[in-house]
C-alpha atoms as a PDB file:
ATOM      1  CA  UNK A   1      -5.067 -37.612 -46.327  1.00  0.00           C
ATOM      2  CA  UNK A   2      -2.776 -34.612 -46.839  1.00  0.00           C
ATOM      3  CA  UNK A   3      -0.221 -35.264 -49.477  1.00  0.00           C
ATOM      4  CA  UNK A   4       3.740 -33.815 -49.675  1.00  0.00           C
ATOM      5  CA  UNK A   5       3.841 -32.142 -53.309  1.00  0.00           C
ATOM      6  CA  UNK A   6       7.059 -29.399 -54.634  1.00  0.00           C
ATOM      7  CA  UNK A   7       5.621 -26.885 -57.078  1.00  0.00           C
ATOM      8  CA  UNK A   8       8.371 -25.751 -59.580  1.00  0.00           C
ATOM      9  CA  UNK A   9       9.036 -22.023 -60.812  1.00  0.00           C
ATOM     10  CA  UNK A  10      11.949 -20.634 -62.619  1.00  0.00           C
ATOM     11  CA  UNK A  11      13.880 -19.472 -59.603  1.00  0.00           C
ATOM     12  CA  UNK A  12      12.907 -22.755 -57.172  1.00  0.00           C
ATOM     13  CA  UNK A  13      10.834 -25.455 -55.680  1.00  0.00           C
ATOM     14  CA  UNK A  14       8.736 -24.689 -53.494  1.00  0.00           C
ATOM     15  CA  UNK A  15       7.576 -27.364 -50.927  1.00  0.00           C
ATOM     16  CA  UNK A  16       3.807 -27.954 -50.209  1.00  0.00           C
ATOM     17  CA  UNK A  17       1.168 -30.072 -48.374  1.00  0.00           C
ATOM     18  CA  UNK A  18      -2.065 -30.321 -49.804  1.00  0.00           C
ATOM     19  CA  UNK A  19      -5.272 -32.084 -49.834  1.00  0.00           C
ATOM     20  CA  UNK A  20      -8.416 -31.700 -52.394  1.00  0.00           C
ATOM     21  CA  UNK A  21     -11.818 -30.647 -50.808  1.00  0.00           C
ATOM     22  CA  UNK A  22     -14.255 -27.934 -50.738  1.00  0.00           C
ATOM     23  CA  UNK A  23     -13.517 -25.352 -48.876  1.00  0.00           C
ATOM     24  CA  UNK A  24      -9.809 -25.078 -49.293  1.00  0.00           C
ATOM     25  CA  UNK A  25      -8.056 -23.339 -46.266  1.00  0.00           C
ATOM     26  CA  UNK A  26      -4.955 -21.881 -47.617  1.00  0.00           C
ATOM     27  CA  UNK A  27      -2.057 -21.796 -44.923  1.00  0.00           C
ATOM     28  CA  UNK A  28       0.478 -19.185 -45.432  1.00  0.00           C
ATOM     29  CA  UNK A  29       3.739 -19.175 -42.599  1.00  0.00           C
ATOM     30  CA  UNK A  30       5.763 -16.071 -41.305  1.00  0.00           C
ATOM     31  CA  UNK A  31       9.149 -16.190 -43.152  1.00  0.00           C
ATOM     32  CA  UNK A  32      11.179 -17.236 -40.248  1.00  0.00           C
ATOM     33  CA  UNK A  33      13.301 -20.294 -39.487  1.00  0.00           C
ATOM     34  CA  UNK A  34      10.630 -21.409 -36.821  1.00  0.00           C
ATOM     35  CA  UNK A  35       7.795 -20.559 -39.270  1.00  0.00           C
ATOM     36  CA  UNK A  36       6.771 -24.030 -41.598  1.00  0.00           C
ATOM     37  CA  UNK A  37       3.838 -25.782 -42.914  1.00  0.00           C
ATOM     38  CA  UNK A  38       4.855 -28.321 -39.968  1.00  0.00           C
ATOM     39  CA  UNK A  39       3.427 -25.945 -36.957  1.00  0.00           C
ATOM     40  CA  UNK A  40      -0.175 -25.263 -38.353  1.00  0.00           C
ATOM     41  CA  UNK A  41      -0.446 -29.171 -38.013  1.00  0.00           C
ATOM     42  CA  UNK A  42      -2.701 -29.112 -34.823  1.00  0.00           C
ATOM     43  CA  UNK A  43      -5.169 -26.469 -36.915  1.00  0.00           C
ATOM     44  CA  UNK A  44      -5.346 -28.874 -39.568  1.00  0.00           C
ATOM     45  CA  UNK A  45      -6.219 -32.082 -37.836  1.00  0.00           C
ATOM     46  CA  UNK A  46      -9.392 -30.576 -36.088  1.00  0.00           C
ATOM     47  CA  UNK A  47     -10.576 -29.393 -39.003  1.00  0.00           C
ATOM     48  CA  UNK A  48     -13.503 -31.678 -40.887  1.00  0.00           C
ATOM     49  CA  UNK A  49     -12.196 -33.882 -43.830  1.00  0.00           C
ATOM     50  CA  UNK A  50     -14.108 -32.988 -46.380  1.00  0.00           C
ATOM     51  CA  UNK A  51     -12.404 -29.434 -46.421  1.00  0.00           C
ATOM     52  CA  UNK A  52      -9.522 -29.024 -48.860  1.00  0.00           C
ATOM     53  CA  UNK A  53      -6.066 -27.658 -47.165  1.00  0.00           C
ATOM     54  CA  UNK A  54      -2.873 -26.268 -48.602  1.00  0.00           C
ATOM     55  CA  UNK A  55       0.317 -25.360 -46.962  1.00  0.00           C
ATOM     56  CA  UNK A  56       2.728 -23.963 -48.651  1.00  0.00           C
ATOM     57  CA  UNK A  57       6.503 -23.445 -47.251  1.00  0.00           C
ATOM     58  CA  UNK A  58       8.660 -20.681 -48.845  1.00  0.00           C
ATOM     59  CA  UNK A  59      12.361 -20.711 -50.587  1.00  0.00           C
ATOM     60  CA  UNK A  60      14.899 -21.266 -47.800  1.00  0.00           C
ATOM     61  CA  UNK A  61      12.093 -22.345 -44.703  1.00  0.00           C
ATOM     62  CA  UNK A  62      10.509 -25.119 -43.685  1.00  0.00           C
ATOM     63  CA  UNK A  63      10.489 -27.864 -45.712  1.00  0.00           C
ATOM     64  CA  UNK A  64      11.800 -25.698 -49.099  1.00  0.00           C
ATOM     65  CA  UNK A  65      14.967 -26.089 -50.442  1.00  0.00           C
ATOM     66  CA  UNK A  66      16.960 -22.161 -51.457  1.00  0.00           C
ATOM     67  CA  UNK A  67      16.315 -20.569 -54.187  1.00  0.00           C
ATOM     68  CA  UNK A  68      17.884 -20.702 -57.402  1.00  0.00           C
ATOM     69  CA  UNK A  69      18.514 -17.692 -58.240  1.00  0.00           C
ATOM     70  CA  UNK A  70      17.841 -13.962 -57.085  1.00  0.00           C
ATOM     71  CA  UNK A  71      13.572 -13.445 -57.019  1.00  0.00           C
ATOM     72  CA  UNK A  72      11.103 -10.511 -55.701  1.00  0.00           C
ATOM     73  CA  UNK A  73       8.226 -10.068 -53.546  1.00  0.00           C
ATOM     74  CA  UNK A  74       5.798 -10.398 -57.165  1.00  0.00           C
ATOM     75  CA  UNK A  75       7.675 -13.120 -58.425  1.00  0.00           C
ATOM     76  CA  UNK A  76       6.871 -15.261 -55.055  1.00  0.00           C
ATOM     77  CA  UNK A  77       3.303 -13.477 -54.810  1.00  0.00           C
ATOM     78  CA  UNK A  78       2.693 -15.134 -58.409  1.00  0.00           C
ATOM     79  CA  UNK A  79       4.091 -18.342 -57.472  1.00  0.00           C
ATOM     80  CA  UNK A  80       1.613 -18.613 -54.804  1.00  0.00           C
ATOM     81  CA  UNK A  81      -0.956 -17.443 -56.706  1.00  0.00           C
ATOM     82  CA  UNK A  82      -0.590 -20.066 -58.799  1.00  0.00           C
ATOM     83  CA  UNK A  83      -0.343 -22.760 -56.210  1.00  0.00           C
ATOM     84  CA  UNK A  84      -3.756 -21.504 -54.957  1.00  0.00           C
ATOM     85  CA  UNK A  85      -5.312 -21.894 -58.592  1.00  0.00           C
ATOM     86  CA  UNK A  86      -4.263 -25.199 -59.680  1.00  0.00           C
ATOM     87  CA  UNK A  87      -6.342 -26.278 -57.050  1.00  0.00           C
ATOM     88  CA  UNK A  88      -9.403 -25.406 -58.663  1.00  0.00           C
ATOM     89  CA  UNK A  89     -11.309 -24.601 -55.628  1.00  0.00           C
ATOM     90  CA  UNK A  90     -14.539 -22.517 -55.621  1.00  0.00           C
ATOM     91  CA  UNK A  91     -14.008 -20.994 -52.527  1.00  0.00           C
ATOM     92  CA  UNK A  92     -10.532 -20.238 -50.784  1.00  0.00           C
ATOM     93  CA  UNK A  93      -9.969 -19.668 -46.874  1.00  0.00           C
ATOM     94  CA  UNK A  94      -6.274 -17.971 -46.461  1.00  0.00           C
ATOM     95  CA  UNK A  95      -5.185 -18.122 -43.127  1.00  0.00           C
ATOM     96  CA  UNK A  96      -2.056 -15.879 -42.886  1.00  0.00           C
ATOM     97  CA  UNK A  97       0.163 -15.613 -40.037  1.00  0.00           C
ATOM     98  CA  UNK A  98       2.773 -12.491 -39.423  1.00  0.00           C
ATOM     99  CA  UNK A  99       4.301 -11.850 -42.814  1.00  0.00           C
ATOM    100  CA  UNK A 100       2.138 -13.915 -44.902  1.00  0.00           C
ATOM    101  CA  UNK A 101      -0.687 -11.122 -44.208  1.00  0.00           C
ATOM    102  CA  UNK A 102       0.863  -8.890 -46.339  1.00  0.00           C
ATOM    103  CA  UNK A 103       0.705 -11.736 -49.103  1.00  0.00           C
ATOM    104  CA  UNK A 104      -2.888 -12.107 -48.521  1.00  0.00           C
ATOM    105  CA  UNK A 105      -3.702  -8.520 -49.058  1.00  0.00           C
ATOM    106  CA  UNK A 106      -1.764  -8.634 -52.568  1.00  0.00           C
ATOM    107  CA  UNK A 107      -3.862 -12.189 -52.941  1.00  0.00           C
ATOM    108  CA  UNK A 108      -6.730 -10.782 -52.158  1.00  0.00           C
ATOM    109  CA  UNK A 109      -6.633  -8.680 -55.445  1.00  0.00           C
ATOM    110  CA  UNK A 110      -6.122 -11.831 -57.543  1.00  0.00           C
ATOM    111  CA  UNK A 111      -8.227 -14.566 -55.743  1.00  0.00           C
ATOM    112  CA  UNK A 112     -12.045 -14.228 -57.243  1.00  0.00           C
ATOM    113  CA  UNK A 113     -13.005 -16.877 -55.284  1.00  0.00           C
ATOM    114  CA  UNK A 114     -11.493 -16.019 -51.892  1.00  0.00           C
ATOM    115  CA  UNK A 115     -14.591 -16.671 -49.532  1.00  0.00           C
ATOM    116  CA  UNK A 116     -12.391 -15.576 -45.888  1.00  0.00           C
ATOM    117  CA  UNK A 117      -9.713 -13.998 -44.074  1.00  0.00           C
ATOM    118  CA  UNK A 118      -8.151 -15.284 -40.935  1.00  0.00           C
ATOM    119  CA  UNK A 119      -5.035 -13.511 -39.643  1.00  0.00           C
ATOM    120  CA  UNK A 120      -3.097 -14.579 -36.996  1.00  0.00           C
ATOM    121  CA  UNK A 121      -1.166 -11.399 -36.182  1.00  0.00           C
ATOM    122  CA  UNK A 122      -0.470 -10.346 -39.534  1.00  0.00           C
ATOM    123  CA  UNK A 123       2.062  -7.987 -40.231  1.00  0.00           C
ATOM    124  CA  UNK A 124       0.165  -4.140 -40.562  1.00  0.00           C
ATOM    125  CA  UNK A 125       1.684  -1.308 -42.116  1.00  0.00           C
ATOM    126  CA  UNK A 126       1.721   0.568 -39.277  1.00  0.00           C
ATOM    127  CA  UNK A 127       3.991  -1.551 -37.305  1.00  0.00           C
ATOM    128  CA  UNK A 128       6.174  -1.750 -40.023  1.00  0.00           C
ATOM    129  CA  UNK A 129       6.104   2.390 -40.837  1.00  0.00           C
ATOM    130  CA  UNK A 130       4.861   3.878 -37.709  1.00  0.00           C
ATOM    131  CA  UNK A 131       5.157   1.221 -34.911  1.00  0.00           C
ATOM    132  CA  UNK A 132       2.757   2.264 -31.996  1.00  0.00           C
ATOM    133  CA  UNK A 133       4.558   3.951 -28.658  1.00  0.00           C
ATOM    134  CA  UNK A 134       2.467   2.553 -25.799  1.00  0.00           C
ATOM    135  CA  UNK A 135       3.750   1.087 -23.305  1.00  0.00           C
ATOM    136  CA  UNK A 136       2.639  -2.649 -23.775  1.00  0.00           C
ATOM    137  CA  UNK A 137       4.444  -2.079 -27.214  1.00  0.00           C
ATOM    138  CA  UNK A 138       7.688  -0.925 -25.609  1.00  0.00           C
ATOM    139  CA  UNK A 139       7.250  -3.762 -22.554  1.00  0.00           C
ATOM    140  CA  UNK A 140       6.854  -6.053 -25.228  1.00  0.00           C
ATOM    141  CA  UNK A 141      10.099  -5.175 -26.990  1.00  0.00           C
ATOM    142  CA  UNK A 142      12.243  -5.242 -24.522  1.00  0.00           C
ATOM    143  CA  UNK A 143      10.666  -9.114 -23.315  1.00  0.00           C
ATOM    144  CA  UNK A 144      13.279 -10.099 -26.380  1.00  0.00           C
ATOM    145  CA  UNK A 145      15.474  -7.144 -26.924  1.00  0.00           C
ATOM    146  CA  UNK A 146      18.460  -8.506 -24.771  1.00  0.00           C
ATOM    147  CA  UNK A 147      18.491 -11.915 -25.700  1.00  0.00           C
ATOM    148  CA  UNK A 148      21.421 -13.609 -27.155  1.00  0.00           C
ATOM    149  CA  UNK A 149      20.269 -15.778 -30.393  1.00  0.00           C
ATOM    150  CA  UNK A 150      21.377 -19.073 -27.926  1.00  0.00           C
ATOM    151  CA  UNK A 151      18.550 -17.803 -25.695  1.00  0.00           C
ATOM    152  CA  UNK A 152      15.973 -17.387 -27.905  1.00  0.00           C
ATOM    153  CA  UNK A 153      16.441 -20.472 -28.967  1.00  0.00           C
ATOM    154  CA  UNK A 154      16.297 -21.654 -26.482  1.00  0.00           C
ATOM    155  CA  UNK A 155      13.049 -19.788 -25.381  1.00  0.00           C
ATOM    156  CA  UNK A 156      11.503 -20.884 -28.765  1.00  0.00           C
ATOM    157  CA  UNK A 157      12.218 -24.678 -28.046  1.00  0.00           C
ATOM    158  CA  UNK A 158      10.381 -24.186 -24.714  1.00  0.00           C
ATOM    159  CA  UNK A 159       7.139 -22.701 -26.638  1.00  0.00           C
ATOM    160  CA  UNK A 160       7.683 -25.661 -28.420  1.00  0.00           C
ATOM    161  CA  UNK A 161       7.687 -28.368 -25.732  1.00  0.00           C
ATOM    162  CA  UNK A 162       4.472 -26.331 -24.240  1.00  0.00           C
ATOM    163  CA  UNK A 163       2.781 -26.330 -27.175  1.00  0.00           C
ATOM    164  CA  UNK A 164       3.169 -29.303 -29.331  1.00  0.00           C
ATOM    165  CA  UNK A 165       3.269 -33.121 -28.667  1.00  0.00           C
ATOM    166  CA  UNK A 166       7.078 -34.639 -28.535  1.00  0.00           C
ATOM    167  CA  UNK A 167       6.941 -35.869 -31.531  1.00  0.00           C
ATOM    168  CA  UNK A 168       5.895 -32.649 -33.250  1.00  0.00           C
ATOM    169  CA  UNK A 169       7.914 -30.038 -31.426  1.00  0.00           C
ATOM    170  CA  UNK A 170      10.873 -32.693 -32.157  1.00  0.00           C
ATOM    171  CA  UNK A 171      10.118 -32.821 -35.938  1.00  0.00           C
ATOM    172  CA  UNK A 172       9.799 -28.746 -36.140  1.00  0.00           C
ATOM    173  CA  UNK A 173      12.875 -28.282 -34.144  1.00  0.00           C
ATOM    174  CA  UNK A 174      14.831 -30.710 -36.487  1.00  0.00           C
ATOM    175  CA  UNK A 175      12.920 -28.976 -39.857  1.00  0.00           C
ATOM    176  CA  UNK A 176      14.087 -25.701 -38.589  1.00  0.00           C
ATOM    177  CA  UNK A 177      17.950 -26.325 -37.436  1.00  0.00           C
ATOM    178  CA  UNK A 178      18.218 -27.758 -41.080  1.00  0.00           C
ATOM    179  CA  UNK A 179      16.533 -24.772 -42.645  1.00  0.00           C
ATOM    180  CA  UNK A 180      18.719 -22.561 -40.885  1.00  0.00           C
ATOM    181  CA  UNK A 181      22.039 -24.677 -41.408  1.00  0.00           C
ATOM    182  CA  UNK A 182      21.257 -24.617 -44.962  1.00  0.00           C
ATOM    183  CA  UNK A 183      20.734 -20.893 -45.278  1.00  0.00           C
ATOM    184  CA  UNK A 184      23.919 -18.747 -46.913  1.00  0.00           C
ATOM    185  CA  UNK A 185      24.631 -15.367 -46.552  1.00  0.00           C
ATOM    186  CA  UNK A 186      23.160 -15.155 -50.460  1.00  0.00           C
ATOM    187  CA  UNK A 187      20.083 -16.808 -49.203  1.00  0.00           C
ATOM    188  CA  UNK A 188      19.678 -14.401 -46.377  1.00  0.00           C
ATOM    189  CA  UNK A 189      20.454 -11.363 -48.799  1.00  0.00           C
ATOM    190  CA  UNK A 190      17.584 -12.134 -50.495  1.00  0.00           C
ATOM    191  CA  UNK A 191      14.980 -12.784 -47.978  1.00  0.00           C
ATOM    192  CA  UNK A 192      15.946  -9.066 -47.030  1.00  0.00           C
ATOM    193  CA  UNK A 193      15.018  -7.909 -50.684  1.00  0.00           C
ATOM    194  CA  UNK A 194      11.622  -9.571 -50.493  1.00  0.00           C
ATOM    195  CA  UNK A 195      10.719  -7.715 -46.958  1.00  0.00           C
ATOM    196  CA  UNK A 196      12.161  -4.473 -48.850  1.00  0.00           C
ATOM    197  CA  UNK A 197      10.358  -4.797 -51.864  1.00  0.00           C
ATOM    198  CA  UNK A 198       7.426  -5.033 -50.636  1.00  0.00           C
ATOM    199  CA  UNK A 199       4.971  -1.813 -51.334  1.00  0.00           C
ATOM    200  CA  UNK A 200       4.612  -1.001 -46.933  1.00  0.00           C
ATOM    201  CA  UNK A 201       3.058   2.540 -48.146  1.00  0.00           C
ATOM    202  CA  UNK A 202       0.540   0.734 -50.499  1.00  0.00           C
ATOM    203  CA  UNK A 203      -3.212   1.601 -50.000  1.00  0.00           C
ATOM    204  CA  UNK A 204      -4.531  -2.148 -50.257  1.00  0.00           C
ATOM    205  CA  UNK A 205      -6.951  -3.327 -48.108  1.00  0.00           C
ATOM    206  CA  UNK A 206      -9.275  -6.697 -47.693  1.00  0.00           C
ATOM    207  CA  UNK A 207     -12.230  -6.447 -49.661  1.00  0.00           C
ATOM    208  CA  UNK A 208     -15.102  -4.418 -47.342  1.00  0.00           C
ATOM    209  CA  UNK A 209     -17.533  -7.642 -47.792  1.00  0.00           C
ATOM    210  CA  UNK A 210     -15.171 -10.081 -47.120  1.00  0.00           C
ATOM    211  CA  UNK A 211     -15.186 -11.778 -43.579  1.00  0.00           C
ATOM    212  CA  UNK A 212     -12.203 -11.043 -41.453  1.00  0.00           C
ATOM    213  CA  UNK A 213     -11.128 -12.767 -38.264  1.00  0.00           C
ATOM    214  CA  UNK A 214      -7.872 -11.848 -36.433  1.00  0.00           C
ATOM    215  CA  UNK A 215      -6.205 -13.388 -33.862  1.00  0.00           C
ATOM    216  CA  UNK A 216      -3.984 -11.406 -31.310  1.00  0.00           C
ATOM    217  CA  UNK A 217      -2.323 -10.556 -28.357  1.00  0.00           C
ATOM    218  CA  UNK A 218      -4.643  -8.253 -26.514  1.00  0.00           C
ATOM    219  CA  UNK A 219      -2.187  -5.219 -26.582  1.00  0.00           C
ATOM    220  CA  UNK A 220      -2.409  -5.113 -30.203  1.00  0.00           C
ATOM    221  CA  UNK A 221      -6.228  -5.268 -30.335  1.00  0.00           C
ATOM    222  CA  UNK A 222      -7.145  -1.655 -31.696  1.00  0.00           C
ATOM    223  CA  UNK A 223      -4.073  -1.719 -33.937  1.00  0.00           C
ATOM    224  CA  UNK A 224      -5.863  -4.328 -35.556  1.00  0.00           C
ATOM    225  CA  UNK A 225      -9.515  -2.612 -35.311  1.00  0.00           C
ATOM    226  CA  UNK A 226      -8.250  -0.405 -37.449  1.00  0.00           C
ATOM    227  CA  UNK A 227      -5.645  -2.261 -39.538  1.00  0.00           C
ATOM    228  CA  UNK A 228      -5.791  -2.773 -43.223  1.00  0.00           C
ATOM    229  CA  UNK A 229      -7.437  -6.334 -42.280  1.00  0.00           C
ATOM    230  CA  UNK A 230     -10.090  -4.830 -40.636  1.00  0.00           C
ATOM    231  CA  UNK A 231     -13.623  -5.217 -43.212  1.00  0.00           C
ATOM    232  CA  UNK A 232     -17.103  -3.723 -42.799  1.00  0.00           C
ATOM    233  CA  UNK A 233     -18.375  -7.552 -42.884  1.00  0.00           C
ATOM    234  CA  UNK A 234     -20.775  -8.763 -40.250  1.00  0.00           C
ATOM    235  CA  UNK A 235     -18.905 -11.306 -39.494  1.00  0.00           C
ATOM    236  CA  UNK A 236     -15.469  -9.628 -38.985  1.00  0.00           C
ATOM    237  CA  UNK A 237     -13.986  -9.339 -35.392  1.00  0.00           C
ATOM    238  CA  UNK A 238     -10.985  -9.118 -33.778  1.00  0.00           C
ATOM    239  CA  UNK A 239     -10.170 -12.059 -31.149  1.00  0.00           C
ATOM    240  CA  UNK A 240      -7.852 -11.173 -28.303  1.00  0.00           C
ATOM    241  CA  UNK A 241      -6.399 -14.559 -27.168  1.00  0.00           C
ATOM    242  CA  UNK A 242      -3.125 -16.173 -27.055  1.00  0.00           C
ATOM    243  CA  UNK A 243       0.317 -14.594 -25.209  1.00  0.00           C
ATOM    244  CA  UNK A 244       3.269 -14.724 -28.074  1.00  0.00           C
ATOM    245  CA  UNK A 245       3.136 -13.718 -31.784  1.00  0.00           C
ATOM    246  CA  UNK A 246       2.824 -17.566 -32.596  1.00  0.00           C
ATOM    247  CA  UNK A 247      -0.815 -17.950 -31.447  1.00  0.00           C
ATOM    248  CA  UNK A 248      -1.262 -21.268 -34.002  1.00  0.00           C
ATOM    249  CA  UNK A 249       1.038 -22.738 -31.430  1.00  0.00           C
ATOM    250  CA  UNK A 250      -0.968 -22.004 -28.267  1.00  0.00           C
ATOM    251  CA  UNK A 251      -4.284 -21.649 -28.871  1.00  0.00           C
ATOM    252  CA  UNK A 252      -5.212 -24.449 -32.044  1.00  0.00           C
ATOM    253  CA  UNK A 253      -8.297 -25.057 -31.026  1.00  0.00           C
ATOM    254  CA  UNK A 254      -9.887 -21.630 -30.794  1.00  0.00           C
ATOM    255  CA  UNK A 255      -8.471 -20.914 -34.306  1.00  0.00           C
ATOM    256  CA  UNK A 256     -10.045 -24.076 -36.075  1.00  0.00           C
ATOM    257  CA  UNK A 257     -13.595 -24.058 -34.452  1.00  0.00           C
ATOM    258  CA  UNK A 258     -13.565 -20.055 -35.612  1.00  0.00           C
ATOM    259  CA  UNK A 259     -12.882 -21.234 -38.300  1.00  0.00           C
ATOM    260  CA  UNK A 260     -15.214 -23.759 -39.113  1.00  0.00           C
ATOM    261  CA  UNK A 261     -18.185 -21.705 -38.142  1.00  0.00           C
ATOM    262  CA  UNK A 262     -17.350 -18.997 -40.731  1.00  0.00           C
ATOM    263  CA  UNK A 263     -16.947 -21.293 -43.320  1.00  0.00           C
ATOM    264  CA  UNK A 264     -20.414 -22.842 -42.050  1.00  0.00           C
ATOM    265  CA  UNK A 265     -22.020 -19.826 -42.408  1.00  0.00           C
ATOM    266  CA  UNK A 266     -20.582 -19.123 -45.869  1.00  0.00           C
END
């Protein structure tokens, strides 16, 4: 039974879902107003009960209230952290998707008992610092370049309706128009300084010997073959599946049974 939780820091609350079990799968969101603890639901209820699971939502998304005050990129990393170890688990599963990949390689410094990667389209430094010129890159662009913000919403609330139940694409739609009501130009000024202070020309990778599975549009395949996510592990692969950035959304299924037969094989 997962359980609704707020972990407190000096600059805000941060909301959670959690429940205790061995493994514990670690869920970590993109940082948008569509990105919340709320859409890795269909992941979560295929996976076996026994297995621990932790969500965590941050300042200003989801189901988290704004910050309290001006924080960093480390200040949030350490929050995290933190979150992670008060659990107590003996082996951690992060599952990061966009952003949150970037928090995983940091975590992945600190975590001794971090047991598995899977990414789902994390953000690489080379997107970020030298964005590939191909042309599915450019074709893929311009799919959003044009649209007014009422259009992609409305293109997001139809990836919605396709992908969840009623009921769930309701309750995300609602979670996010509040989110995004309750943001202030303060608020958004310092989701900006998090993205900039992060270190994009750091050297970090995943640990060699750590399993690795990514999830990703097929275009961005060999980006990821050669990403910073990308171990020397057996194990590690990258899947080509899904056909939007938001591949928990579409493809659920694929990403909890790969999931439960690495952890099996742990």
């Amino acid at each position: 039974m997962m359980q609704n939780d707020i972990f407190k820091t000096n600059f805000g609350q941060y909301a959670l879902s959690k429940r205790l079990g061995e493994p514990l799968v670690v869920f970590l969101s993109g940082m948008d107003s569509f990105s919340s603890l709320q859409t890795f639901q269909p992941v979560i209820d295929q996976l076996p009960d026994h297995f621990g699971v932790l969500a965590v939502d941050y300042l200003g998304m989801g189901l988290s209230k704004a910050a309290d005050r001006d924080y960093d990129f480390s200040d949030e990393l350490q929050a995290i952290y933190h979150i992670i170890d008060q659990c107590a688990a003996k082996q951690v599963i992060v599952v990061a998707h966009s952003i949150a990949g970037v928090y995983a390689l940091a975590l992945s410094q600190k975590l001794s008992n971090l047991a598995a990667f899977i990414g789902i389209e994390p953000t690489t430094r080379e997107i970020i610092t030298n964005p590939p010129r191909d042309p599915e890159y450019v074709k893929a662009a311009e799919k959003f370049k044009h649209l007014t913000q009422a259009q992609g919403s409305s293109w997001i609330h139809a990836q919605l309706d396709r992908c969840f139940s009623k009921e769930q694409a309701a309750l995300i739609w609602q979670t996010s128009e509040k989110a995004s009501n309750a943001l202030t130009t303060d608020d958004e000024k310092r989701l900006q300084s998090i993205f900039d202070s992060m270190n994009w020309q750091s050297e970090i990778k995943l640990p060699n010997n750590l399993p690795s599975i990514i999830f990703t549009e097929a275009y961005r395949k060999k980006e990821y073959c050669r990403s910073e996510y990308m171990t020397n592990h057996r194990q590690s692969q990258v899947i080509a599946a899904g056909t939007f950035h938001y591949l928990h959304w579409e493809i659920p299924t694929e990403i909890s049974k790969t999931m439960i037969d690495i952890i099996s094989s742990l």
